[in-house]
N, C-alpha and C. Protein backbone atom coordinates (compact mmCIF):
# COMPACT_ATOMS: atom_id res chain seq x y z
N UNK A 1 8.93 -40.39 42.68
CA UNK A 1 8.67 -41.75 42.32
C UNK A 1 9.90 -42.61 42.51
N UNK A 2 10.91 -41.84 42.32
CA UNK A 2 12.07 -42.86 42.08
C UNK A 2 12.29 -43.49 43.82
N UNK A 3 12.70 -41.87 44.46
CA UNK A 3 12.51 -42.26 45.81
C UNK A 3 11.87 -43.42 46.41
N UNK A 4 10.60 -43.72 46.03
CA UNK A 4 9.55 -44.26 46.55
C UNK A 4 10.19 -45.72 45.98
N UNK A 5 10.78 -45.76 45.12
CA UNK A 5 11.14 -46.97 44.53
C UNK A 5 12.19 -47.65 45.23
N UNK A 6 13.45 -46.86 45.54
CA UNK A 6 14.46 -46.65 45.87
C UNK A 6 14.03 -47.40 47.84
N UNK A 7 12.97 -46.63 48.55
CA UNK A 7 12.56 -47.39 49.37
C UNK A 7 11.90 -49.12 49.64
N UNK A 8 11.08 -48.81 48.05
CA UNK A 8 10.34 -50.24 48.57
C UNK A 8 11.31 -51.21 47.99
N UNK A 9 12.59 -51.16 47.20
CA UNK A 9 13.89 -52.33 46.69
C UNK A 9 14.53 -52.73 48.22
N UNK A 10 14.32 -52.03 49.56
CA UNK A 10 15.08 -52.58 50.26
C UNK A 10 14.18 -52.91 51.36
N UNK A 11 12.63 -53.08 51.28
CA UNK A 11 11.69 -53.75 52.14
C UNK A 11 12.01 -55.04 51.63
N UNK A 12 11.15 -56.06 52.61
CA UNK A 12 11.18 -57.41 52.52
C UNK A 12 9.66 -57.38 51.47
N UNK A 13 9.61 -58.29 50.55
CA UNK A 13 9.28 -58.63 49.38
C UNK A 13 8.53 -57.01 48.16
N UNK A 14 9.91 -56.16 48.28
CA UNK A 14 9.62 -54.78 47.75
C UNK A 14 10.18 -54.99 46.50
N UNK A 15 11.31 -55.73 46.35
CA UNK A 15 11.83 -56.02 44.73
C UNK A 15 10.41 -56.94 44.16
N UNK A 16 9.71 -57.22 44.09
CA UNK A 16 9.25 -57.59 43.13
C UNK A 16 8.42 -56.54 42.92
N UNK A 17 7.36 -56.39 43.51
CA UNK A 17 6.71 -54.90 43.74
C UNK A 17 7.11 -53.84 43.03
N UNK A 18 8.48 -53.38 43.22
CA UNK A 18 9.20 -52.69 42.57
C UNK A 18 9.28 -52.81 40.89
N UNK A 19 9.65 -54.27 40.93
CA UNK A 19 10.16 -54.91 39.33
C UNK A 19 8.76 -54.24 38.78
N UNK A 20 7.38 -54.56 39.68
CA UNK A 20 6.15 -54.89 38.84
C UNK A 20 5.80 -53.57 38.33
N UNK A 21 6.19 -52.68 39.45
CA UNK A 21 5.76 -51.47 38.99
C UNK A 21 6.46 -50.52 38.12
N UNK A 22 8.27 -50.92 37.61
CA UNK A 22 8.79 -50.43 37.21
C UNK A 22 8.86 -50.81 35.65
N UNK A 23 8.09 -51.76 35.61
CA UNK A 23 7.53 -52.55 34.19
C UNK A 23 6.59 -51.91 33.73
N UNK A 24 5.34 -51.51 35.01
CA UNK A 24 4.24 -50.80 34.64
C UNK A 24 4.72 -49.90 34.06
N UNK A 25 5.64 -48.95 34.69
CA UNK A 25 6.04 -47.54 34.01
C UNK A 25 6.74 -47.47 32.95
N UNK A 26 7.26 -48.64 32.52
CA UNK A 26 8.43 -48.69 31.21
C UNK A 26 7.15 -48.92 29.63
N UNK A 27 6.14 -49.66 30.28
CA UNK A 27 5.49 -50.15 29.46
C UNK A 27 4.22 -48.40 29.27
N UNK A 28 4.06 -48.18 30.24
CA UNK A 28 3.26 -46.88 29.69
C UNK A 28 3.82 -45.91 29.51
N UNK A 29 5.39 -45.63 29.31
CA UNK A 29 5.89 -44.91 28.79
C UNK A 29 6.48 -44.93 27.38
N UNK A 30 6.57 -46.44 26.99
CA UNK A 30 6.86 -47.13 25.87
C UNK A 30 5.56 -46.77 25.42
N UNK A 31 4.06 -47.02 25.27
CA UNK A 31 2.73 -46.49 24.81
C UNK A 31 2.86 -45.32 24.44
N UNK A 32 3.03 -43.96 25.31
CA UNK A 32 3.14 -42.95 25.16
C UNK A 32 4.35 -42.58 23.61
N UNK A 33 5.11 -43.01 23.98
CA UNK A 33 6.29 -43.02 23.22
C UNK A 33 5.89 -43.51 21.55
N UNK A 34 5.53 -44.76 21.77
CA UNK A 34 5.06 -44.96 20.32
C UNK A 34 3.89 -44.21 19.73
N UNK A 35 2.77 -43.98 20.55
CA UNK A 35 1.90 -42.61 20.08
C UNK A 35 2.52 -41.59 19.59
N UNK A 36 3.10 -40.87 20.44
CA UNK A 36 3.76 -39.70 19.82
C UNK A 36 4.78 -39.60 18.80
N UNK A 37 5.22 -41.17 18.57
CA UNK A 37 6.02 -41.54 17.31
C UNK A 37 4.98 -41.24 15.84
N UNK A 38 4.14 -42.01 16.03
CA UNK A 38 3.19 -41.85 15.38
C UNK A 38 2.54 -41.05 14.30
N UNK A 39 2.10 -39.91 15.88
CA UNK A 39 1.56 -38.67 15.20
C UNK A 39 3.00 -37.47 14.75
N UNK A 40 3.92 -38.14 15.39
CA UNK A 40 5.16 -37.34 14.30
C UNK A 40 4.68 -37.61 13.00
N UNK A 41 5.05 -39.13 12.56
CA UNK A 41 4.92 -39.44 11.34
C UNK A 41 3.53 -38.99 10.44
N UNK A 42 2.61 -38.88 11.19
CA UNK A 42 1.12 -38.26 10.32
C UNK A 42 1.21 -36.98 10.19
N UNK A 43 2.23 -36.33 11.19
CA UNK A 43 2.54 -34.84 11.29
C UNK A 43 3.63 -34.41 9.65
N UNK A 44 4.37 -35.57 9.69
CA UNK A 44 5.20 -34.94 9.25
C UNK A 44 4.72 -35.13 7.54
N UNK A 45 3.05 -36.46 7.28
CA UNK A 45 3.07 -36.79 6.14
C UNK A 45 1.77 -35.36 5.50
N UNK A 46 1.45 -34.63 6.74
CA UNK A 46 0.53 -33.81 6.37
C UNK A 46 1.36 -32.47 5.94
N UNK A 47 2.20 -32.26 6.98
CA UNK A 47 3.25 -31.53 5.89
C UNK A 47 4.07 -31.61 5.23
N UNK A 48 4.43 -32.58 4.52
CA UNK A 48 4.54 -32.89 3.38
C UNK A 48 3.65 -32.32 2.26
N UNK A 49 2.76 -32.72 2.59
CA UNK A 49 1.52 -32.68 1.29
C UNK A 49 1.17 -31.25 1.42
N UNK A 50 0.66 -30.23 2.69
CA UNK A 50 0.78 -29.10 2.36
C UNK A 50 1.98 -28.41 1.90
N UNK A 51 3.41 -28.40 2.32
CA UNK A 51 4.90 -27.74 1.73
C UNK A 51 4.38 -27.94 -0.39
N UNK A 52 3.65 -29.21 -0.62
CA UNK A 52 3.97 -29.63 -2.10
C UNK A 52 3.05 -28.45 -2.16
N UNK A 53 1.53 -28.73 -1.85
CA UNK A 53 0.76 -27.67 -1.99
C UNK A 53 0.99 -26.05 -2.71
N UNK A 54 1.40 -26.25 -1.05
CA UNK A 54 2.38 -24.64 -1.21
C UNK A 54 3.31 -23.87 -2.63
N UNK A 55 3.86 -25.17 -2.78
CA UNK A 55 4.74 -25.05 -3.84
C UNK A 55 4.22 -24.89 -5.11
N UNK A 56 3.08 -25.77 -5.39
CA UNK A 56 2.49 -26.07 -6.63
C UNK A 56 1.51 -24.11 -6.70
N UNK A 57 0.84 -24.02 -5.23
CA UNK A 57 0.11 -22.41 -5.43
C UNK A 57 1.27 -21.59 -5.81
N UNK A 58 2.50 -21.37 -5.00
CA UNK A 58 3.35 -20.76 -5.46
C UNK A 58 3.71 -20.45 -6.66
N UNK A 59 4.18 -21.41 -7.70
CA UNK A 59 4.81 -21.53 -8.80
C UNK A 59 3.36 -20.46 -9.75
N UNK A 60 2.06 -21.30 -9.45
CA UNK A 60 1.18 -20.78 -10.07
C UNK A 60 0.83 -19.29 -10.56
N UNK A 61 1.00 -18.67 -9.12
CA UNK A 61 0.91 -17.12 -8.36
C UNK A 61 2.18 -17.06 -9.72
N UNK A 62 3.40 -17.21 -9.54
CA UNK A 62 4.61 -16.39 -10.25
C UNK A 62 3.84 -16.42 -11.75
N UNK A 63 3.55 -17.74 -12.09
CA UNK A 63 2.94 -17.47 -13.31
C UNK A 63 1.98 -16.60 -14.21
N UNK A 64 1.04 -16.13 -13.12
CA UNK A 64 0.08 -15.28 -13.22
C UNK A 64 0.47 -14.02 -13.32
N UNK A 65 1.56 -13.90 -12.66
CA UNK A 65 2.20 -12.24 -12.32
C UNK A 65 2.96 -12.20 -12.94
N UNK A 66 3.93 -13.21 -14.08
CA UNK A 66 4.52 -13.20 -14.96
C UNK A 66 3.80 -12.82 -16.44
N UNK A 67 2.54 -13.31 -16.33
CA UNK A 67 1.55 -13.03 -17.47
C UNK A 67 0.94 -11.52 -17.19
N UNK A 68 0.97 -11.22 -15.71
CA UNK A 68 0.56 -10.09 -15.69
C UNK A 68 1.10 -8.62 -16.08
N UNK A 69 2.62 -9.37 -16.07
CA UNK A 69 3.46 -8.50 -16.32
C UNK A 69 3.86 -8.27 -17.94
N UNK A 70 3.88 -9.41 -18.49
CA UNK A 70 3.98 -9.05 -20.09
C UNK A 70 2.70 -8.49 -20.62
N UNK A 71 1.39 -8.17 -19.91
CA UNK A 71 0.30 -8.10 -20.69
C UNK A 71 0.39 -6.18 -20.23
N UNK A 72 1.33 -6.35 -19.55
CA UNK A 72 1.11 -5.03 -19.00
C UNK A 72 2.27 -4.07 -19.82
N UNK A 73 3.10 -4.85 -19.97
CA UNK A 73 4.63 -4.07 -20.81
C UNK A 73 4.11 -3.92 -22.34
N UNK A 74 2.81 -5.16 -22.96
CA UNK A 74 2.67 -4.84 -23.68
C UNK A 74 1.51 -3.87 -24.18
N UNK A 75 1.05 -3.56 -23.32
CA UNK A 75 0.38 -2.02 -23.16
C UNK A 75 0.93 -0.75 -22.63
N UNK A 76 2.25 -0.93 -23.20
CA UNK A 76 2.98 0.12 -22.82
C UNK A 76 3.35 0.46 -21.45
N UNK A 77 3.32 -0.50 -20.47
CA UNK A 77 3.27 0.23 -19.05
C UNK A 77 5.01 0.69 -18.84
N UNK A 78 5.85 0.13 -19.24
CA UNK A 78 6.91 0.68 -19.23
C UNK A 78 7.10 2.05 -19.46
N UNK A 79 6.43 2.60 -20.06
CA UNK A 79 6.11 4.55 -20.19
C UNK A 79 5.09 4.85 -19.73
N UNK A 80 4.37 4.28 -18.75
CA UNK A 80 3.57 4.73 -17.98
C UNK A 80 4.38 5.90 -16.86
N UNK A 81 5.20 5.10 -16.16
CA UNK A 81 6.18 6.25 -15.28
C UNK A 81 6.40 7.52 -15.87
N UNK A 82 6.74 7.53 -17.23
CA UNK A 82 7.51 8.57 -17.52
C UNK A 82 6.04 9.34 -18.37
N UNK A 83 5.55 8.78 -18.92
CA UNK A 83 4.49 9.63 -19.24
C UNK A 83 3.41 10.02 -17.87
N UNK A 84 3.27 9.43 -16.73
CA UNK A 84 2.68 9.86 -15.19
C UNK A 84 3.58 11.32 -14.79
N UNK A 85 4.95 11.07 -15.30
CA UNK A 85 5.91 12.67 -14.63
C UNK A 85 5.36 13.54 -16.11
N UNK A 86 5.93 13.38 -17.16
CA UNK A 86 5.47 14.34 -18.16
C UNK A 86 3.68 15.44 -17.85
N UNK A 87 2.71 14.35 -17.71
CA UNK A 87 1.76 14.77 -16.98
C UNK A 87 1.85 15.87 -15.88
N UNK A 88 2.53 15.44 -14.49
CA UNK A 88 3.17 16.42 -13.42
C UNK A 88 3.47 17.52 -13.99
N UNK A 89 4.84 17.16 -15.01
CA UNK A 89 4.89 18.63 -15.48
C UNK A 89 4.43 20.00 -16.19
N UNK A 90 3.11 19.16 -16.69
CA UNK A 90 2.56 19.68 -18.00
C UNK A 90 1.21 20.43 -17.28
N UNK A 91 0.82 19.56 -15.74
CA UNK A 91 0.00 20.22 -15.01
C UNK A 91 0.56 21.36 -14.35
N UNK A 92 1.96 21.17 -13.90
CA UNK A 92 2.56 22.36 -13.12
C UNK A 92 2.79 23.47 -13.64
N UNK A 93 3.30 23.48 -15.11
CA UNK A 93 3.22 24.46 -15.96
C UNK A 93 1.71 24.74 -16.01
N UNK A 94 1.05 24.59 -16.59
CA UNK A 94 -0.54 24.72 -16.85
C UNK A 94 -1.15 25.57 -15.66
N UNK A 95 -0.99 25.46 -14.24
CA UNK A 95 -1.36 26.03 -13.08
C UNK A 95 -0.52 27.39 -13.30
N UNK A 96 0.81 27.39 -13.42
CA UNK A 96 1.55 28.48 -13.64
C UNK A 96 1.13 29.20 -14.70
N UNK A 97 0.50 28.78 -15.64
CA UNK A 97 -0.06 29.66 -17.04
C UNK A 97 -1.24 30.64 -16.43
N UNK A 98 -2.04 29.83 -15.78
CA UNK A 98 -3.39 29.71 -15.13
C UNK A 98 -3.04 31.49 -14.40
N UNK A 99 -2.35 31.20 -13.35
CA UNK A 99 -2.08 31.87 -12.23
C UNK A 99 -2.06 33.22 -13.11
N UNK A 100 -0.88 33.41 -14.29
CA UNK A 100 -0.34 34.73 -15.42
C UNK A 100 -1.31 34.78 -15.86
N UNK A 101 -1.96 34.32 -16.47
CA UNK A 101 -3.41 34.77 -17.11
C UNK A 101 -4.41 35.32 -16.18
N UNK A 102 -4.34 34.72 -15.08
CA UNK A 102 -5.25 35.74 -14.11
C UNK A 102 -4.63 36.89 -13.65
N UNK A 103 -3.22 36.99 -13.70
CA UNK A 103 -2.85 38.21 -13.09
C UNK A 103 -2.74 39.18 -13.91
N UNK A 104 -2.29 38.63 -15.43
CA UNK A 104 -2.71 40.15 -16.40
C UNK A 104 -3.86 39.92 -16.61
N UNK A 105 -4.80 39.20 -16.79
CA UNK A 105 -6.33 39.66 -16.75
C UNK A 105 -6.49 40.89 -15.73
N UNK A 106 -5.91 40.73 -14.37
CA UNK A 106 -6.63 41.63 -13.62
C UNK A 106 -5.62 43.29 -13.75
N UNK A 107 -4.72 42.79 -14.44
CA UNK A 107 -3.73 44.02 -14.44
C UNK A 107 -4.29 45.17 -15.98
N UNK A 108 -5.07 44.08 -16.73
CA UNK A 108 -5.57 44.43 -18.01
C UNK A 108 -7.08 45.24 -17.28
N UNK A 109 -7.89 44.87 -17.14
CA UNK A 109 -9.24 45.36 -16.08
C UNK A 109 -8.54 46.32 -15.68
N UNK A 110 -7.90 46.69 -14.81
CA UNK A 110 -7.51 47.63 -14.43
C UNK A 110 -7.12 48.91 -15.34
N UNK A 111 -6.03 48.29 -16.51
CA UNK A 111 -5.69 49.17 -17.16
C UNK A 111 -7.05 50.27 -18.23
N UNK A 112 -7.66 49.02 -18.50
CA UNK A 112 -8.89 49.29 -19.45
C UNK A 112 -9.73 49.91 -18.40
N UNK A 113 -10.16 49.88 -17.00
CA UNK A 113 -10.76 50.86 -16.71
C UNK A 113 -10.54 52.44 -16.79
N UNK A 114 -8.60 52.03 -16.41
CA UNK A 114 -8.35 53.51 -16.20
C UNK A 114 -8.57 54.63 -17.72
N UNK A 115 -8.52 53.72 -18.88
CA UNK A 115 -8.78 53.92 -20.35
C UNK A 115 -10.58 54.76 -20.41
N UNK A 116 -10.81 53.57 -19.35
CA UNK A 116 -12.86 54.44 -19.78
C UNK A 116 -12.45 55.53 -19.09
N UNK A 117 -11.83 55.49 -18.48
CA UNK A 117 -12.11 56.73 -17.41
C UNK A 117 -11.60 58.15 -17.88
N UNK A 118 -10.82 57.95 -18.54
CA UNK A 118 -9.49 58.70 -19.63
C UNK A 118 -10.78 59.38 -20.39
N UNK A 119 -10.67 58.44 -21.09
CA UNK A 119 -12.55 58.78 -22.19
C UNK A 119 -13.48 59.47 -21.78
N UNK A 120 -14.14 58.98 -20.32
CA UNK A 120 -14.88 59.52 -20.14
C UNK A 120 -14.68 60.91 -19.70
N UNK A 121 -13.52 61.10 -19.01
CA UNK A 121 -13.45 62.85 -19.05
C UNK A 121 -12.82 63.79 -20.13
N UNK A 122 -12.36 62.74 -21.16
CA UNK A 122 -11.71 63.72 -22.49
C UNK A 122 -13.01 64.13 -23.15
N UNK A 123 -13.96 63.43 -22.93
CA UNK A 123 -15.50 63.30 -23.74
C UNK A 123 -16.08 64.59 -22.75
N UNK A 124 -16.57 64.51 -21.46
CA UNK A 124 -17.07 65.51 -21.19
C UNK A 124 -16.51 66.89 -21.13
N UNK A 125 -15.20 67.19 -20.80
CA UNK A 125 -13.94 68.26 -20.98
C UNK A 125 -14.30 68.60 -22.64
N UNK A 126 -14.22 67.58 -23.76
CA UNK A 126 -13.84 68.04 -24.87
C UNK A 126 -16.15 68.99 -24.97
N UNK A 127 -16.82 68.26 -24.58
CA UNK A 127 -18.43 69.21 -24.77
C UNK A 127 -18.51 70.00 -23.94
N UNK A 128 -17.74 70.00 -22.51
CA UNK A 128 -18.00 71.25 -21.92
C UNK A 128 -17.23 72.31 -23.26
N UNK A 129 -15.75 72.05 -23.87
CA UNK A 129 -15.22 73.13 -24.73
C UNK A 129 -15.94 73.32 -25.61
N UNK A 130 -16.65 72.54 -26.71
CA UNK A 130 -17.53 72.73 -27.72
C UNK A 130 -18.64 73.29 -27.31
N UNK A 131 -19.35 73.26 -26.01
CA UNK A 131 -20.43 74.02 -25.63
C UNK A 131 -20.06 75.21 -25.43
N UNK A 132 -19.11 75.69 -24.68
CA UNK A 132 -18.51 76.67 -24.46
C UNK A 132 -17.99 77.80 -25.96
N UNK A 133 -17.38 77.31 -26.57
CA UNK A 133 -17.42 77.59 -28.26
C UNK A 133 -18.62 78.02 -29.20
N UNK A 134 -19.37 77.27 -28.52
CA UNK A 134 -20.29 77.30 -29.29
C UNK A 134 -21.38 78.41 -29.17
N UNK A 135 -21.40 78.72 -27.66
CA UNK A 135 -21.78 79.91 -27.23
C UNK A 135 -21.32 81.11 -27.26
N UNK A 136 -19.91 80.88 -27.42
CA UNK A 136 -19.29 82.21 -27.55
C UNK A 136 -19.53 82.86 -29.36
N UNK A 137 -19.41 81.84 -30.06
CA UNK A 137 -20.00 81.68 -31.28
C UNK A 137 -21.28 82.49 -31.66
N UNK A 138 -22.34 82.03 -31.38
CA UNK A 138 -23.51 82.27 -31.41
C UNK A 138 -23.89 83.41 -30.88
């Protein structure tokens, strides 16, 4: 464009031409210019009003979670942690009890079978002898 300008300033009747058109362009760039002035300013009055927004939800939110938090300390949640590990431990032990109780259970079964078994041949050993006695007896 400029070029083009730059040519028609040194034709015969190109300065005015020139002037006219370089007015045109000052003036629709001046338009442009104040538009976009503009919508800065509507830009900048809409955020405004959302940033307050923001601020006013903000503050609110802390408040809520500030209430949430004393309603919570005052249900003890402060020993919630430590009574959540006491728990852990009281289950881990408990599984470990679990485990010993099944293993002398099965070590007890065992023992008490080998007990019937004891019995049961002191019992037939001791009537084979009393039968045996008893015949020699008789």
């Amino acid at each position: 464009m400029e070029v083009f300008l730059f040519i028609l300033s040194f034709m015969s009747g190109g300065v005015i031409l020139t002037v006219a058109y370089t007015t045109h362009l000052t003036n629709a760039t001046k338009a442009k210019q104040d538009k976009l002035a503009f919508l800065q300013e509507e830009m900048l009055g809409i955020q405004k009003k959302q940033f307050s927004g923001y601020g006013g939800d903000q503050e609110k939110t802390l408040l809520e979670l500030i209430e949430i938090r004393s309603m919570m300390e005052g249900d003890s949640y402060r020993d919630l942690v430590s009574t959540n590990q006491r728990i852990s431990k009281f289950v881990t032990r408990l599984d470990i009890l679990t485990k010993d109780v099944g293993k002398m259970n099965r070590e007890n079964r065992e023992i008490m079978a080998n007990m019937g078994n004891d019995i049961q041949n002191r019992m037939a050993t001791m009537e084979k002898l009393i039968g045996n006695e008893l015949k020699q007896n008789y």
